[in-house]
Protein backbone atom coordinates (compact mmCIF):
# COMPACT_ATOMS: atom_id res chain seq x y z
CA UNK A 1 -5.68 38.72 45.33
CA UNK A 2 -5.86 38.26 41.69
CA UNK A 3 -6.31 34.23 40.10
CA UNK A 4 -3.99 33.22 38.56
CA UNK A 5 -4.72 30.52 35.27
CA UNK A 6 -3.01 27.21 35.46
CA UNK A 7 -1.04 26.64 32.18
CA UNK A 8 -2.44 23.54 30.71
CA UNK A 9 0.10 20.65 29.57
CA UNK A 10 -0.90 18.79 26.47
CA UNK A 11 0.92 16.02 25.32
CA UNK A 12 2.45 16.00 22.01
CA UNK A 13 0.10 14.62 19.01
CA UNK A 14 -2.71 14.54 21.49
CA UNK A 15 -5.92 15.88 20.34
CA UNK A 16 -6.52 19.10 19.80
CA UNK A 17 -10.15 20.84 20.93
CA UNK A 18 -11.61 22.35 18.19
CA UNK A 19 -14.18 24.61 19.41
CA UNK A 20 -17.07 22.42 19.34
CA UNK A 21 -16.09 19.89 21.93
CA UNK A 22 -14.93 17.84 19.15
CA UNK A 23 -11.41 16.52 19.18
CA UNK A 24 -9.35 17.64 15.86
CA UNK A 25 -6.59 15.42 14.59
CA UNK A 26 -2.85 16.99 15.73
CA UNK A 27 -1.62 15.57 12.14
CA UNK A 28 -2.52 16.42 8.75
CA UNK A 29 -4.85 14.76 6.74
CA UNK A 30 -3.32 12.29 3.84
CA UNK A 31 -4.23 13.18 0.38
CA UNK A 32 -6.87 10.06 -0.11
CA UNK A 33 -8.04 9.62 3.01
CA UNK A 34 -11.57 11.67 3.49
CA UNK A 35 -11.92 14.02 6.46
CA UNK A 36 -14.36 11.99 8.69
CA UNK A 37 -11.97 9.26 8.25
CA UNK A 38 -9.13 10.92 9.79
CA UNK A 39 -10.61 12.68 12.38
CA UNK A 40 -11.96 8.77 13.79
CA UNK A 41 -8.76 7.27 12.89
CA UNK A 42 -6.34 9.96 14.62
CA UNK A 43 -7.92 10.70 17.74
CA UNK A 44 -9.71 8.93 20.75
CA UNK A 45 -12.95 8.19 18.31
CA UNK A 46 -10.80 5.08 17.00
CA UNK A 47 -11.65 3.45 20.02
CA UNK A 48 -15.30 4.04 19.61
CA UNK A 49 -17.06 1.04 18.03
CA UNK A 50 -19.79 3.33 17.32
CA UNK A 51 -17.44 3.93 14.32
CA UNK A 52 -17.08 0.72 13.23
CA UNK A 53 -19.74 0.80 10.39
CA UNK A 54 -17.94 3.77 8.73
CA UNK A 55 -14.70 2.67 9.11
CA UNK A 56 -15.91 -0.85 7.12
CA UNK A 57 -17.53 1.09 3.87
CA UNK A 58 -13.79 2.50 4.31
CA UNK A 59 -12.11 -0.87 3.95
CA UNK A 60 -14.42 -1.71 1.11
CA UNK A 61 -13.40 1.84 -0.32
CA UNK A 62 -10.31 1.02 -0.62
CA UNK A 63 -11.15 -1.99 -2.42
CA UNK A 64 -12.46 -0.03 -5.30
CA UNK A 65 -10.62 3.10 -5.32
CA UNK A 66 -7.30 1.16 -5.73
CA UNK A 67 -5.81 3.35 -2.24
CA UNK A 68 -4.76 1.44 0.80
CA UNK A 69 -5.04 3.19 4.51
CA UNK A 70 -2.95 0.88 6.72
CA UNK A 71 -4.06 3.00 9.38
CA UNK A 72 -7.59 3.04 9.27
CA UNK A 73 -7.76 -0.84 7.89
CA UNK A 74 -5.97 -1.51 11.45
CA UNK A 75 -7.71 0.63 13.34
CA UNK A 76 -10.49 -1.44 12.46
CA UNK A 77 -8.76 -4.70 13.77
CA UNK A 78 -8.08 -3.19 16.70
CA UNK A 79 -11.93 -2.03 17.67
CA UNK A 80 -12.80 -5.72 16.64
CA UNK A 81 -9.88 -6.92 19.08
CA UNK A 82 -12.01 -4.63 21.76
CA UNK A 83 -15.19 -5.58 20.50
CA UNK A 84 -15.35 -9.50 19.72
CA UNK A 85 -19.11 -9.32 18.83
CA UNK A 86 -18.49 -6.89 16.16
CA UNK A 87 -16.09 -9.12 14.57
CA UNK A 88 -17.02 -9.20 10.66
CA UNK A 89 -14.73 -12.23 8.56
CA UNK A 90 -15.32 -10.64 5.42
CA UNK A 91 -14.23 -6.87 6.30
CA UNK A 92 -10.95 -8.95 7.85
CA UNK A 93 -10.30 -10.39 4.37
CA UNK A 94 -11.06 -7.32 2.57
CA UNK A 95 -8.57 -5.91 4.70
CA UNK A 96 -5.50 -9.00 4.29
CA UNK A 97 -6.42 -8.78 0.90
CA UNK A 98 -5.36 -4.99 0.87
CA UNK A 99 -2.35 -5.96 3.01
CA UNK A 100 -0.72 -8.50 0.38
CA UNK A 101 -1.16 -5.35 -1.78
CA UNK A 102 0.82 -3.75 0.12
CA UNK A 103 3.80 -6.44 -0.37
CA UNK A 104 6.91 -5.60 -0.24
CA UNK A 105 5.81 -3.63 3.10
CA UNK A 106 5.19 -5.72 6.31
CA UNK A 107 1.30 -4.91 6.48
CA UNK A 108 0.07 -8.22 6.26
CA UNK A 109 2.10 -9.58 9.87
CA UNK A 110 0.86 -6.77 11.42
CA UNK A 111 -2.92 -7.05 10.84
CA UNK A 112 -2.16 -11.15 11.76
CA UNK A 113 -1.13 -9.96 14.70
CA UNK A 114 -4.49 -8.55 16.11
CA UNK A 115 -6.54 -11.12 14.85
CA UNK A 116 -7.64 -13.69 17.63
CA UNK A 117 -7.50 -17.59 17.47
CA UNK A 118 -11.10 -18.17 15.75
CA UNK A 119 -10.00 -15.57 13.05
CA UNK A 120 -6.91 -16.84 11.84
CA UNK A 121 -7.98 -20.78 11.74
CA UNK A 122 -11.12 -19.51 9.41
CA UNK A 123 -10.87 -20.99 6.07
CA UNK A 124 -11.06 -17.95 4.22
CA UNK A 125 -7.94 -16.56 6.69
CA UNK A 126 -6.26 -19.72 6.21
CA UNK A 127 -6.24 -19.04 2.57
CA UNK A 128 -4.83 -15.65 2.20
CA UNK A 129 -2.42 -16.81 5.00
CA UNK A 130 -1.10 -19.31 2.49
CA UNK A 131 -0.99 -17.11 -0.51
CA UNK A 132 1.19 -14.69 1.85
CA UNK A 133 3.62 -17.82 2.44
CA UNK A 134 4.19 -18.05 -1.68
CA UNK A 135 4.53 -14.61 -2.30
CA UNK A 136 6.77 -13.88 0.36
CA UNK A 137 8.71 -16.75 -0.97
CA UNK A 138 8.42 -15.79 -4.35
CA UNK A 139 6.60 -18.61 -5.60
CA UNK A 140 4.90 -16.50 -7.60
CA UNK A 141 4.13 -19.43 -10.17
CA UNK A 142 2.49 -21.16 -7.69
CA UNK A 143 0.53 -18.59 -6.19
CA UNK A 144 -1.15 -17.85 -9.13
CA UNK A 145 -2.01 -21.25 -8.99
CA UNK A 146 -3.58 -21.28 -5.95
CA UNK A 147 -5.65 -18.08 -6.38
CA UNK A 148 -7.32 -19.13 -9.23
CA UNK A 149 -7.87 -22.95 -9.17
CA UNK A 150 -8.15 -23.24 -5.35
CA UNK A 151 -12.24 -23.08 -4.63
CA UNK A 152 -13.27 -19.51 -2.90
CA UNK A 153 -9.95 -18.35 -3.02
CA UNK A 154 -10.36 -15.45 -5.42
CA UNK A 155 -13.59 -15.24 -4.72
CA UNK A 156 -11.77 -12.82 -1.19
CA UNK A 157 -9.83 -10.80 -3.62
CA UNK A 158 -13.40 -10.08 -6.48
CA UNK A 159 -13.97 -6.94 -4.80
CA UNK A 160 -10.45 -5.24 -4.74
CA UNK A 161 -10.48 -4.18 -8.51
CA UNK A 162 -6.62 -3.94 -8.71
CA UNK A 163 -5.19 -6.97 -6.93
CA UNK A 164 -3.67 -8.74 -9.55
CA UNK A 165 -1.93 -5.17 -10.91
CA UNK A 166 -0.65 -4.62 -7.35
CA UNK A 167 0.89 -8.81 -6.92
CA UNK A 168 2.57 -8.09 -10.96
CA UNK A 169 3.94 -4.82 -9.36
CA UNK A 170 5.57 -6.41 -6.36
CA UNK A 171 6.64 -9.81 -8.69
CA UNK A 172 8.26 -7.76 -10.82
CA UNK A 173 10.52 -5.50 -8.09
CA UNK A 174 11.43 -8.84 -6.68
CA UNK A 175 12.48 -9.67 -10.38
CA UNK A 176 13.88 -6.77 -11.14
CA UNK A 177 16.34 -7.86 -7.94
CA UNK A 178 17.29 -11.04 -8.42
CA UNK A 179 17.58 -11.09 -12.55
CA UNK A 180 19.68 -8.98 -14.76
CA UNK A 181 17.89 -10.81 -17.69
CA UNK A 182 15.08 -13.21 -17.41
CA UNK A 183 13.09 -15.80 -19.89
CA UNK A 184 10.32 -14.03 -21.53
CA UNK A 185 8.30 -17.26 -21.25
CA UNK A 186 9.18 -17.40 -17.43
CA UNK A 187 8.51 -13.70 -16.88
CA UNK A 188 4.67 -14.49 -18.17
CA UNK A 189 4.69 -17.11 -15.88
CA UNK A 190 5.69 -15.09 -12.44
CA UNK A 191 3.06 -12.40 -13.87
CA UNK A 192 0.52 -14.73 -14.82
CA UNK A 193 0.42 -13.03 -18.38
CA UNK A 194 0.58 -13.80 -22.06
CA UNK A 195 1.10 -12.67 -25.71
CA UNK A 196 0.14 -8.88 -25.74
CA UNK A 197 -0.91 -8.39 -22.15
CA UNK A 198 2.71 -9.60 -21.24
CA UNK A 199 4.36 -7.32 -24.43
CA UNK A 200 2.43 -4.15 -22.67
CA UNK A 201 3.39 -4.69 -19.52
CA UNK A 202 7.31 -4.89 -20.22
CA UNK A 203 6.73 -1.91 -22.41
CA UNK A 204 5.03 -0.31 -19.61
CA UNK A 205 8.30 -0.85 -17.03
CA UNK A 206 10.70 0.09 -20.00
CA UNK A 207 11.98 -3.44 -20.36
CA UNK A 208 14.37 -4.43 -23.29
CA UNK A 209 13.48 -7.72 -25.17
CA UNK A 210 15.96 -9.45 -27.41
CA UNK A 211 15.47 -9.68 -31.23
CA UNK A 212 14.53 -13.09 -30.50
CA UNK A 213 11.84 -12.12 -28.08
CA UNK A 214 13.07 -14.72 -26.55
CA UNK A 215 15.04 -12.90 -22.98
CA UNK A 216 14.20 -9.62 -21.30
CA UNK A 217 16.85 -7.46 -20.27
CA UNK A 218 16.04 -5.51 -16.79
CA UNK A 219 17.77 -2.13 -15.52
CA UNK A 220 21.11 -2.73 -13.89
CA UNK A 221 21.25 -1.93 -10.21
CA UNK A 222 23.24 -2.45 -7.15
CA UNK A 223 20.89 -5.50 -5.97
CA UNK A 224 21.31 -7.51 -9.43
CA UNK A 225 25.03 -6.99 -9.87
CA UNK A 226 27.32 -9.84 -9.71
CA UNK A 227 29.79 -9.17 -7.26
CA UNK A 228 33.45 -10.76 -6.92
CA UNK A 229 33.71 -12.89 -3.85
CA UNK A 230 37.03 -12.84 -2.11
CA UNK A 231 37.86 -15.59 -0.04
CA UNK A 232 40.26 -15.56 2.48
CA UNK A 233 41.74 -18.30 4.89
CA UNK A 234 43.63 -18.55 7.53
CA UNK A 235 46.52 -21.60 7.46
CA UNK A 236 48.29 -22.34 10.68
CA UNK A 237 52.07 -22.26 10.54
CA UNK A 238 51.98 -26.39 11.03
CA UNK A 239 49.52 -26.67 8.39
CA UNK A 240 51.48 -25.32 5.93
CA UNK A 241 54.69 -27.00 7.10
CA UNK A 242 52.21 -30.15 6.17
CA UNK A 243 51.33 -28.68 2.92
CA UNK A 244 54.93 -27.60 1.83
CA UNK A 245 56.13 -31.23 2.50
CA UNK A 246 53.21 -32.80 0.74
CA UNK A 247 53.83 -30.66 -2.26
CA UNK A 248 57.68 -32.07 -2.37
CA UNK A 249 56.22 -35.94 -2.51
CA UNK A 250 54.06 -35.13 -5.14
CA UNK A 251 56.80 -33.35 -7.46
């Protein structure tokens, strides 16, 4: 009697075989993220800590190239969640430092998540913690503050070339919400520019200043539009029996 072949199930996005024994990633590769990379980061090899080295020159990568892998920064948190020993502070900062980057997006919660108790009562943890708390409540003044008068903390930012573009970028959507027209003088300050640095940068988002130089005019949208309010209560019929005979005393 002839065999007859079983018809293998694979589940969907599950690696696929490539020929070699070697898993192949079921999704395409993103435009910045190298090859090797992916293949670790989308199939079973993300578990491997024998990766871990190669996924940490990624993080610092990153840093430098100005690109930010959410994927492959927390697949590294999670083989350190696995792998306690391997636990490196610095990569971890390198990669909350790429998180608050990533602001407005929720990045920087999620990698909190995975870190364990030791991590996030480390100093250096504590301090990018707090510089999440101002930007997130738009104490952007402040923050700026803190990064660069606060000992070591921009010391866990040096190595990501871009930072302070990427903290002007999100300051200035979260302006761009909330003002219709804002102080030049207190648009430097939320920036943490000045004098032709700040005049480039408004030229750069296609900003009108007054003649005065004095107020910057931002792009009307639905977010920065006044809206009428229309309030409406409800009287009871006895309540306005009350008011009706209160208005006849006072006439």
């Amino acid at each position: 009697m002839p065999s007859v072949e079983e018809e293998q199930y694979e589940a969907p996005g599950s690696p696929v075989p490539n020929g070699f024994g070697i898993p192949s990633p079921a999704a395409p590769c993103p435009p910045n993220r190298p090859e090797d990379i992916h293949r670790i980061v989308e199939t079973v090899d993300r578990y491997n800590p024998q990766n871990i080295p190669v996924l940490e020159s990624y993080v610092e990568e990153q840093m430098e190239r100005d690109v930010y892998d959410r994927d492959a920064c927390l697949a590294v948190l999670k083989l350190y969640q696995f792998n306690p020993t391997f636990n490196n502070i610095e990569v971890v900062t390198n990669i909350l430092g790429l998180a608050l980057g990533a602001l407005p997006d929720p990045d920087f919660n999620l990698c909190l998540y995975m870190l364990n108790e030791d991590i996030l009562t480390d100093n250096s943890v504590e301090k990018l913690i707090h510089l999440h708390h101002l930007l997130e409540q738009a104490k952007f003044q402040e923050f700026w503050a803190y990064l660069n008068t606060t000992e070591g903390a921009r010391d866990l930012v040096a190595k990501y070339l871009h930072f302070d573009r990427r903290i002007r970028e999100y300051a200035s959507v979260t302006v761009g919400i909330a003002y219709q027209a804002i102080e030049k003088e207190r648009l430097g300050e939320y920036l943490a520019l000045e004098g032709v640095d700040l005049d480039q940068w408004i030229a750069e988002k296609g900003w009108n200043v007054d003649k005065d130089s004095k107020l910057v005019n931002l792009p009307i949208s639905k977010e920065n539009q006044a809206r009428p309010v229309i309030v409406q209560e409800s009287i009871k019929f006895e309540q306005l029996t009350k008011i009706i005979g209160y208005g006849r005393l006072t006439q």
